[in-house]
Protein backbone atom coordinates (compact mmCIF):
# COMPACT_ATOMS: atom_id res chain seq x y z
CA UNK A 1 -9.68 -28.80 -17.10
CA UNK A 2 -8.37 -28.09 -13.70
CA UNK A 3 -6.49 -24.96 -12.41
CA UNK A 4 -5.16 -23.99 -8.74
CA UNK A 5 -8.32 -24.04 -7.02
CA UNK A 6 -8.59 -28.08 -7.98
CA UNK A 7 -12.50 -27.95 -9.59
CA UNK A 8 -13.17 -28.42 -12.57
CA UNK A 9 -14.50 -25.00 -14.78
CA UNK A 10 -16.98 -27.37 -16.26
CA UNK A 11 -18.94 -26.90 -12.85
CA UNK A 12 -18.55 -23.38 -12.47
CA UNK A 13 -20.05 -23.32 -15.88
CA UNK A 14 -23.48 -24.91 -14.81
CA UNK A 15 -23.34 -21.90 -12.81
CA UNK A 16 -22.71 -23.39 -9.16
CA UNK A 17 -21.43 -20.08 -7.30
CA UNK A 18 -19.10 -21.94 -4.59
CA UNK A 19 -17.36 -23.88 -7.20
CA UNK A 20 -16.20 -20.75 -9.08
CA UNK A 21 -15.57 -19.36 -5.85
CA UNK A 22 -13.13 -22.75 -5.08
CA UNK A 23 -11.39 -21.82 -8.95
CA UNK A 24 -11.12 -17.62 -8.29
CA UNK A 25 -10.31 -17.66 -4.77
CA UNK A 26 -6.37 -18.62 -4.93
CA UNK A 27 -6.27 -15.50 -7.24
CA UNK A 28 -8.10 -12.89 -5.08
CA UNK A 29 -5.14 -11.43 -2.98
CA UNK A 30 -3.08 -11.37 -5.68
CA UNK A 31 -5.57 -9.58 -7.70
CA UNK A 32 -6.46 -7.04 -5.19
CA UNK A 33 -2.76 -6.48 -4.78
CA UNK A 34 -2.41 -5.73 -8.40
CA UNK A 35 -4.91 -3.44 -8.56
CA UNK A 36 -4.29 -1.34 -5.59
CA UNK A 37 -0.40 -0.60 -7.06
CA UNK A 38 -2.44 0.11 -10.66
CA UNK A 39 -5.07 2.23 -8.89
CA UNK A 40 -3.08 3.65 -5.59
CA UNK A 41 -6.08 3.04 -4.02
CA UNK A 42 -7.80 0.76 -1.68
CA UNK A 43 -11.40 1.57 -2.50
CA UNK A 44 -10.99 1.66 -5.80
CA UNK A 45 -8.77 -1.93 -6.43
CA UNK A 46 -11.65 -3.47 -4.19
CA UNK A 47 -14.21 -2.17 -6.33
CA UNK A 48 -11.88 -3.63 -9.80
CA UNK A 49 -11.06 -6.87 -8.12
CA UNK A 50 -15.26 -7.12 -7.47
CA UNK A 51 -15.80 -6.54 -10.93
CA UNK A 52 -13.72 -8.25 -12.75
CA UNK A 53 -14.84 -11.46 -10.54
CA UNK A 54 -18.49 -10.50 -11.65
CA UNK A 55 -17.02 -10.23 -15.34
CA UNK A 56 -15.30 -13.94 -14.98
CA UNK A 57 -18.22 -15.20 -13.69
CA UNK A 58 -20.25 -13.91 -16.74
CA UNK A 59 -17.81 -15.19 -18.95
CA UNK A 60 -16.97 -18.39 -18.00
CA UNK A 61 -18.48 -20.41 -20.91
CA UNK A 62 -15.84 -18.57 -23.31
CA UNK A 63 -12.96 -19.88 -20.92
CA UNK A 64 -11.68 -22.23 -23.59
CA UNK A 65 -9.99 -24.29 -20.68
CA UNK A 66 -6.64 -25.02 -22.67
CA UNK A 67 -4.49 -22.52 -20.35
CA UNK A 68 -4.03 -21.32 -17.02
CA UNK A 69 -7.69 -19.41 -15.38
CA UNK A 70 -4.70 -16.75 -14.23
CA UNK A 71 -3.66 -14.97 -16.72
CA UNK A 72 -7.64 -14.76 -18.03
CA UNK A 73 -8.37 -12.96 -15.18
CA UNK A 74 -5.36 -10.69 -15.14
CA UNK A 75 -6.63 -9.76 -18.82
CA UNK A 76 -9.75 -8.78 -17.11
CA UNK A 77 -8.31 -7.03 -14.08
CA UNK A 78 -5.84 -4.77 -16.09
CA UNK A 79 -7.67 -3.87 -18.62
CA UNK A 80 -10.66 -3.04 -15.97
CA UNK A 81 -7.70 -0.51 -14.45
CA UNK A 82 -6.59 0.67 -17.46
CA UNK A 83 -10.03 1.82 -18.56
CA UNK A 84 -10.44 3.50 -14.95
CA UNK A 85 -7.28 5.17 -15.02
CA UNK A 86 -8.55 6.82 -18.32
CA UNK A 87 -11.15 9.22 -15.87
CA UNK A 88 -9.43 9.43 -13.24
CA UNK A 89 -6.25 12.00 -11.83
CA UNK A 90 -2.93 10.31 -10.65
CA UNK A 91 -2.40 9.13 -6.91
CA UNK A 92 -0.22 11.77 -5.08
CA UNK A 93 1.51 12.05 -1.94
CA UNK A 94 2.02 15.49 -0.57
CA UNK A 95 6.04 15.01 -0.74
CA UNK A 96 5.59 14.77 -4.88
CA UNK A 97 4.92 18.41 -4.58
CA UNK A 98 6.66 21.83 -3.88
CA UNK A 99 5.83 23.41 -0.65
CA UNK A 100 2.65 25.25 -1.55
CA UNK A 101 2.35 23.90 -4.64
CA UNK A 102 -1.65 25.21 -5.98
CA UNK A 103 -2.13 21.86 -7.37
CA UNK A 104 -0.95 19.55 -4.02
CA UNK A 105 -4.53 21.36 -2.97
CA UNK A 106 -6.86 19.06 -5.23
CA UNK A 107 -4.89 16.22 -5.70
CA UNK A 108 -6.26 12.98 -5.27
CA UNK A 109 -3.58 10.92 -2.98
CA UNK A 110 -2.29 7.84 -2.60
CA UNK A 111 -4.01 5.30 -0.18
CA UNK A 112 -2.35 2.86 2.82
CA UNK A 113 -2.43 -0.75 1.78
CA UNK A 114 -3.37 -3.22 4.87
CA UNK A 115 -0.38 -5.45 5.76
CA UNK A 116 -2.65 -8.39 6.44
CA UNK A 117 -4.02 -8.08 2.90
CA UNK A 118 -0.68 -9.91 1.79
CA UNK A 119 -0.97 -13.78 1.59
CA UNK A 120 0.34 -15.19 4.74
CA UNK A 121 2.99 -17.25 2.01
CA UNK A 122 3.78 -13.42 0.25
CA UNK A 123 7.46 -13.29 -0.20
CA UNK A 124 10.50 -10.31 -0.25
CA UNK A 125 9.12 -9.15 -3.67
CA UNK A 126 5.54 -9.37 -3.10
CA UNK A 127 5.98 -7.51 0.10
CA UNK A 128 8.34 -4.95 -1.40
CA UNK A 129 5.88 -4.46 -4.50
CA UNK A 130 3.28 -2.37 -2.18
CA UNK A 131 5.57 -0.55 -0.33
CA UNK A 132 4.73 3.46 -0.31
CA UNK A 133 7.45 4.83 -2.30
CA UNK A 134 7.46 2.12 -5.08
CA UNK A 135 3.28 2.01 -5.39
CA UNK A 136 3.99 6.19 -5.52
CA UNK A 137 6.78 6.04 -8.29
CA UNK A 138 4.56 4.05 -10.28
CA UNK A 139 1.42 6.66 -10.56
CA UNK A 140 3.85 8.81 -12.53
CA UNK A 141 4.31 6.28 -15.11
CA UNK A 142 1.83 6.44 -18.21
CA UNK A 143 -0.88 3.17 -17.48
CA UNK A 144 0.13 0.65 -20.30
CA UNK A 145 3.54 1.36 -18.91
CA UNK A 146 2.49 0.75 -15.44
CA UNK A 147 0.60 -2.13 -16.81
CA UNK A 148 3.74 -3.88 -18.49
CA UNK A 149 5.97 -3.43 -15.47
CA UNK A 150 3.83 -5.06 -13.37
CA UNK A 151 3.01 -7.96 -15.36
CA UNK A 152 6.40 -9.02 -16.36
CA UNK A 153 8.87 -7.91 -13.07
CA UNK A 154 6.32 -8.20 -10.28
CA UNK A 155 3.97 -11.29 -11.33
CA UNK A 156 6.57 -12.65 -13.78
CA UNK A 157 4.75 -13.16 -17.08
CA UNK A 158 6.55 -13.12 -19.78
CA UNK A 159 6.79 -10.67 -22.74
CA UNK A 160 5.02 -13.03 -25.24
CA UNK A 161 1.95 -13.10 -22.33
CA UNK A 162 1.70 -9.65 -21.52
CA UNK A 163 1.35 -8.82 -25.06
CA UNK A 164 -1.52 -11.27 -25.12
CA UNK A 165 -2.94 -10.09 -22.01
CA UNK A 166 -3.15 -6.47 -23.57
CA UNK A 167 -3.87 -7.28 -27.38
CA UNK A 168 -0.36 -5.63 -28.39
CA UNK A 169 3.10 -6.75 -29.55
CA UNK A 170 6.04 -8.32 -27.91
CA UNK A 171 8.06 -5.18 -29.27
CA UNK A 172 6.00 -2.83 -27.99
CA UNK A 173 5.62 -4.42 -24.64
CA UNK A 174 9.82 -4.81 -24.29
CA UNK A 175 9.82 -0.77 -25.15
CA UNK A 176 7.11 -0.07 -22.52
CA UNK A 177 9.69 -1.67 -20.19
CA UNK A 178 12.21 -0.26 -20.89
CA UNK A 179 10.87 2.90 -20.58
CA UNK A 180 8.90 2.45 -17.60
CA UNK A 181 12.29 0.77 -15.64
CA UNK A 182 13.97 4.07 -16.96
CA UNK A 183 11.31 6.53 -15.47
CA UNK A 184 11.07 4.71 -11.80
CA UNK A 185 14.78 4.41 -11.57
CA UNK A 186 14.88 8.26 -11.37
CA UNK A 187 12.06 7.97 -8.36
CA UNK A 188 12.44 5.14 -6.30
CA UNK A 189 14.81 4.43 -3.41
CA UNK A 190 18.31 2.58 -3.91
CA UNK A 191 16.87 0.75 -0.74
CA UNK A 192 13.53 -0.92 0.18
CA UNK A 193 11.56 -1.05 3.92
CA UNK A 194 12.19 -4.93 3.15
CA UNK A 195 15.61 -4.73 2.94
CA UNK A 196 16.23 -2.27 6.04
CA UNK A 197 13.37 -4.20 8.15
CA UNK A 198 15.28 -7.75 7.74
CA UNK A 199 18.90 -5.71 8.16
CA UNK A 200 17.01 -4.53 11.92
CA UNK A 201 15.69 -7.87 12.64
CA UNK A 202 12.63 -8.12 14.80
CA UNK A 203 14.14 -7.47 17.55
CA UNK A 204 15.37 -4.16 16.55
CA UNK A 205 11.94 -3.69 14.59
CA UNK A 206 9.94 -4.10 17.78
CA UNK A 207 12.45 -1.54 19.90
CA UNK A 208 12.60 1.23 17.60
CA UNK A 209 8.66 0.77 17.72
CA UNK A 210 8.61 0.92 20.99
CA UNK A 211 10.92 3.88 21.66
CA UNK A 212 9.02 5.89 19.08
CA UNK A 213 5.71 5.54 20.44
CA UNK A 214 6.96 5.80 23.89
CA UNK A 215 7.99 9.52 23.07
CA UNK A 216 5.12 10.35 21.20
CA UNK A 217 2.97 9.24 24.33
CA UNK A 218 4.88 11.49 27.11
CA UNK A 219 5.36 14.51 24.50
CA UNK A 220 8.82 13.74 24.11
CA UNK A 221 9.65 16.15 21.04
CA UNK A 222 13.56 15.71 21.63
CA UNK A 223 13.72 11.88 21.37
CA UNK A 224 11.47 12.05 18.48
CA UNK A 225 13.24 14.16 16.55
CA UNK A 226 17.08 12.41 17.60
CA UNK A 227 14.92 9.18 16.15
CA UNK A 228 14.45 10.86 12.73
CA UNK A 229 17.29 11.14 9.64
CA UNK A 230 18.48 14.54 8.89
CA UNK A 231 16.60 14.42 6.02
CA UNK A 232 13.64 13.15 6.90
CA UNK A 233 10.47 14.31 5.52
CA UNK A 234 6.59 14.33 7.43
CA UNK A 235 3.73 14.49 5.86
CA UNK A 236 -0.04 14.14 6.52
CA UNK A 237 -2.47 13.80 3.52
CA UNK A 238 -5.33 14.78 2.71
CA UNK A 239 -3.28 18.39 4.23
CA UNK A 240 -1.17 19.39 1.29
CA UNK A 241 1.85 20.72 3.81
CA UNK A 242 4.68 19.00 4.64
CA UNK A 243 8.43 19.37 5.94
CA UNK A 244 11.91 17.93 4.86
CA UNK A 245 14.98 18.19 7.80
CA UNK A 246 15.13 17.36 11.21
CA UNK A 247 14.59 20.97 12.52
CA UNK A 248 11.57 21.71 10.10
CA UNK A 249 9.75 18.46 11.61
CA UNK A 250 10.94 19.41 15.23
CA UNK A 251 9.55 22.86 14.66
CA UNK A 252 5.89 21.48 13.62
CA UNK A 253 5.59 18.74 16.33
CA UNK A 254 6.77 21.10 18.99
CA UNK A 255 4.03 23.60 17.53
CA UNK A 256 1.08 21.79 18.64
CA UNK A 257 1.25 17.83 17.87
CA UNK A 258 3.36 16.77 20.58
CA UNK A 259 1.57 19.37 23.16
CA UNK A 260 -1.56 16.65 22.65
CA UNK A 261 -2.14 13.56 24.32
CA UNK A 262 -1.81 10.24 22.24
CA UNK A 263 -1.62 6.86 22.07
CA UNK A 264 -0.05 4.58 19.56
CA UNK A 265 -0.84 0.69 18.23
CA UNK A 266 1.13 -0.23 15.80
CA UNK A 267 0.34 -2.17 12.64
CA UNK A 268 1.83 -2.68 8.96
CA UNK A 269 0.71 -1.15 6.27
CA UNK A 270 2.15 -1.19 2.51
CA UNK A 271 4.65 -3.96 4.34
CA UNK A 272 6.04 -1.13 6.62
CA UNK A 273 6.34 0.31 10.08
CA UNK A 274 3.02 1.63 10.99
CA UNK A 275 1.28 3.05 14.35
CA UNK A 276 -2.41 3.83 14.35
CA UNK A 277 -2.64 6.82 16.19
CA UNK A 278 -5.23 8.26 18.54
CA UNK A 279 -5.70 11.67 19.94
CA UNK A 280 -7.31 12.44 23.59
CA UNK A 281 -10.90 13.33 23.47
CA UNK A 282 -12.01 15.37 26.31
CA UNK A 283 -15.97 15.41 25.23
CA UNK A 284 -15.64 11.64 24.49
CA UNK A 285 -13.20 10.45 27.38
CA UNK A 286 -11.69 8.06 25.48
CA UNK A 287 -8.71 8.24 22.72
CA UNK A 288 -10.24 8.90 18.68
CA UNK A 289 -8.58 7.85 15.72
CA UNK A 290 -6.41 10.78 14.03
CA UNK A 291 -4.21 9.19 11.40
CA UNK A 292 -2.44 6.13 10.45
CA UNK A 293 1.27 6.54 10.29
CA UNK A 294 3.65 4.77 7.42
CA UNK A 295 7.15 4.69 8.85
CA UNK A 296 9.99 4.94 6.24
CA UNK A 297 13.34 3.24 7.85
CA UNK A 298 17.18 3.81 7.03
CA UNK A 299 19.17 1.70 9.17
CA UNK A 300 18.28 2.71 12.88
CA UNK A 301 16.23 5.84 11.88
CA UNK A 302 13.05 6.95 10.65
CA UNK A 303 13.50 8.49 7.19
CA UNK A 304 9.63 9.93 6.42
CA UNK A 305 6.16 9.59 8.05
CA UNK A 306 3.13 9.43 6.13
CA UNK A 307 0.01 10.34 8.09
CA UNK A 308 -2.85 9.25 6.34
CA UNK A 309 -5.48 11.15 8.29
CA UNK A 310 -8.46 9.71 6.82
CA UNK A 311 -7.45 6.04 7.21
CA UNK A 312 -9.74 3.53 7.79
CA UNK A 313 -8.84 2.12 10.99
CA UNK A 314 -10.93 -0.94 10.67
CA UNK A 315 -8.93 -2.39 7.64
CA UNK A 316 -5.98 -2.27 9.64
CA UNK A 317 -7.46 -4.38 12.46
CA UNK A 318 -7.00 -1.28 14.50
CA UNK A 319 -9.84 -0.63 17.25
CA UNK A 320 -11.89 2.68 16.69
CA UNK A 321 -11.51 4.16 19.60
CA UNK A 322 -9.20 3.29 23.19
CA UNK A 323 -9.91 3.90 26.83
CA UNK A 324 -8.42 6.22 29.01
CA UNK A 325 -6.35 3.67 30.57
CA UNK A 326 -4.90 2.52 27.75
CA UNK A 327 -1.12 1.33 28.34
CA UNK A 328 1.26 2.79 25.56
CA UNK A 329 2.00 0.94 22.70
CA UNK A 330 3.18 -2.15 23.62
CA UNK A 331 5.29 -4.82 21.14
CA UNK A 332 2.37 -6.03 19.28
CA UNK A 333 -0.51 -3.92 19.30
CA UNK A 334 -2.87 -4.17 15.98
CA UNK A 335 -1.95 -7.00 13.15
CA UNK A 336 2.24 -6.05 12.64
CA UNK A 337 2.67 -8.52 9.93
CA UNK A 338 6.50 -7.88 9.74
């Protein structure tokens, strides 16, 4: 038998490591995609995708070889998130909360996802399946839900597979469907950042960067704020607070952020917008990382920030730290991949 990666599983079965590398590795993005919108996390859908590679390898002599090595390895991948899921809490963001909320205090949140993680080849629906607000609408769905969504309207298997995949029924998988498109109808957007990004075009992408990290580099609260819908909502996790309106927002920034000296690079994260930003460090005389920023568009305005303080900067081929002479952003700072 041969699958995508062109080598036959007989010789990963004599256990040569680099040809089961050559059969796993057309699945690995893919994989590690599907576990981070499982897991809302990073860490965590590295750690699954590791694991259920170690598990394949292990297992490779029951690989009957009559169907695709795909769907095998999504068996192992969702049922390795499904038993995770089982100890752990829900990914947040702070916006899923009221203001104040007790609980938005120990929540665990939700985690960036690297633009350049996505295949070069990843089309609208790949792209659009990581983006912040749909990864965040599907935490509150119940796992097997989660689970069944994915499978069959994100990586198209059908209802006959997924029931396969997770040892249930084809009825039971079409009700988990339904129910699950029900519940993150109510909580997604009518729009997606892939939509509004190709309505902008890159051109209009790459300004609106630019003017936005412009103003955040000369303290320029006003502009900001104009850039911002009048609903708009800012947010910084791991900090539970966070503010909804144009005024709110302008209030905070004017408060102390935009009294601080930055600099911006942008980047994509989740498929979005996204500026790694860095704050002045008198001691260190150079600019530190303080937060990676997911940029939420409608039409020609911003719509929410996410500041994920505790970002690492390195997955986002973002530079630890920047000199003092650092020119502002300019129209392709970091890996964009929009």
């Amino acid at each position: 038998m041969e699958d995508s990666g062109g080598v036959p599983a007989a010789a990963a079965h004599r256990g040569e490591a680099a040809d089961f590398r050559s059969l796993v590795e057309p699945f690995r993005g893919e994989l590690h995609a599907h576990c981070y919108r499982m897991l809302g996390s990073v860490e965590d859908a590295e750690d699954v995708l590791q694991e259920t590679l170690l598990r394949a390898w292990r297992a490779l002599d029951r690989f009957d070889g009559r169907g695709s090595l795909r769907p095998w390895l999504y068996r192992i991948a969702t049922n390795r998130c499904l038993t995770l899921l089982e100890k752990r809490a829900r990914r947040e963001l702070p916006t899923d909360f009221a203001p104040g909320a007790p609980a938005a205090e120990t929540a665990a949140w939700l985690e960036p996802y690297p633009g350049h993680r996505m295949e070069p080849e990843a089309g609208y629906l790949a792209r659009e399946s990581v983006e912040l607000a749909f990864v965040a609408a599907l935490q509150h769905l119940g796992a097997r839900q989660r689970a069944v969504l994915l499978l069959r309207e994100v990586l198209g298997f059908s209802a006959r597979e997924v029931a396969a995949l997770l040892d249930t029924t084809v009825a039971s998988v079409n009700s988990a469907l339904q129910r699950a498109r029900a519940a993150l109808d109510a909580r997604r957007p009518e729009a997606g950042q892939q939509a509004a990004l190709r309505a902008l075009g890159e051109h209009g992408v790459r300004e609106l960067a630019g003017r936005y990290a412009a103003a955040w580099e000369r303290g320029d609260v006003d502009t900001v704020v104009r850039m911002l819908t009048e609903d708009a909502t800012y947010s910084m996790p791991p900090l539970a607070e966070w503010y909804r309106g144009r005024e709110s927002v302008r209030a905070f920034l004017a408060g102390k952020p935009l009294t601080l000296r930055w600099r911006f690079r942008r980047t994509s994260a989740n498929g979005q917008l996204a500026f790694g930003t860095y704050l002045w460090s008198r001691e260190r005389g150079r600019y530190l990382p303080a937060g990676l920023d997911v940029l939420a568009l409608r039409g020609n305005r911003i719509a929410e920030v996410v500041s994920f303080l505790t970002a690492d900067f390195g997955r986002f081929g973002l530079p630890g730290d920047i000199g003092s002479d650092s020119p502002a952003a300019d129209e392709s700072g970091g890996r964009p991949g929009l």
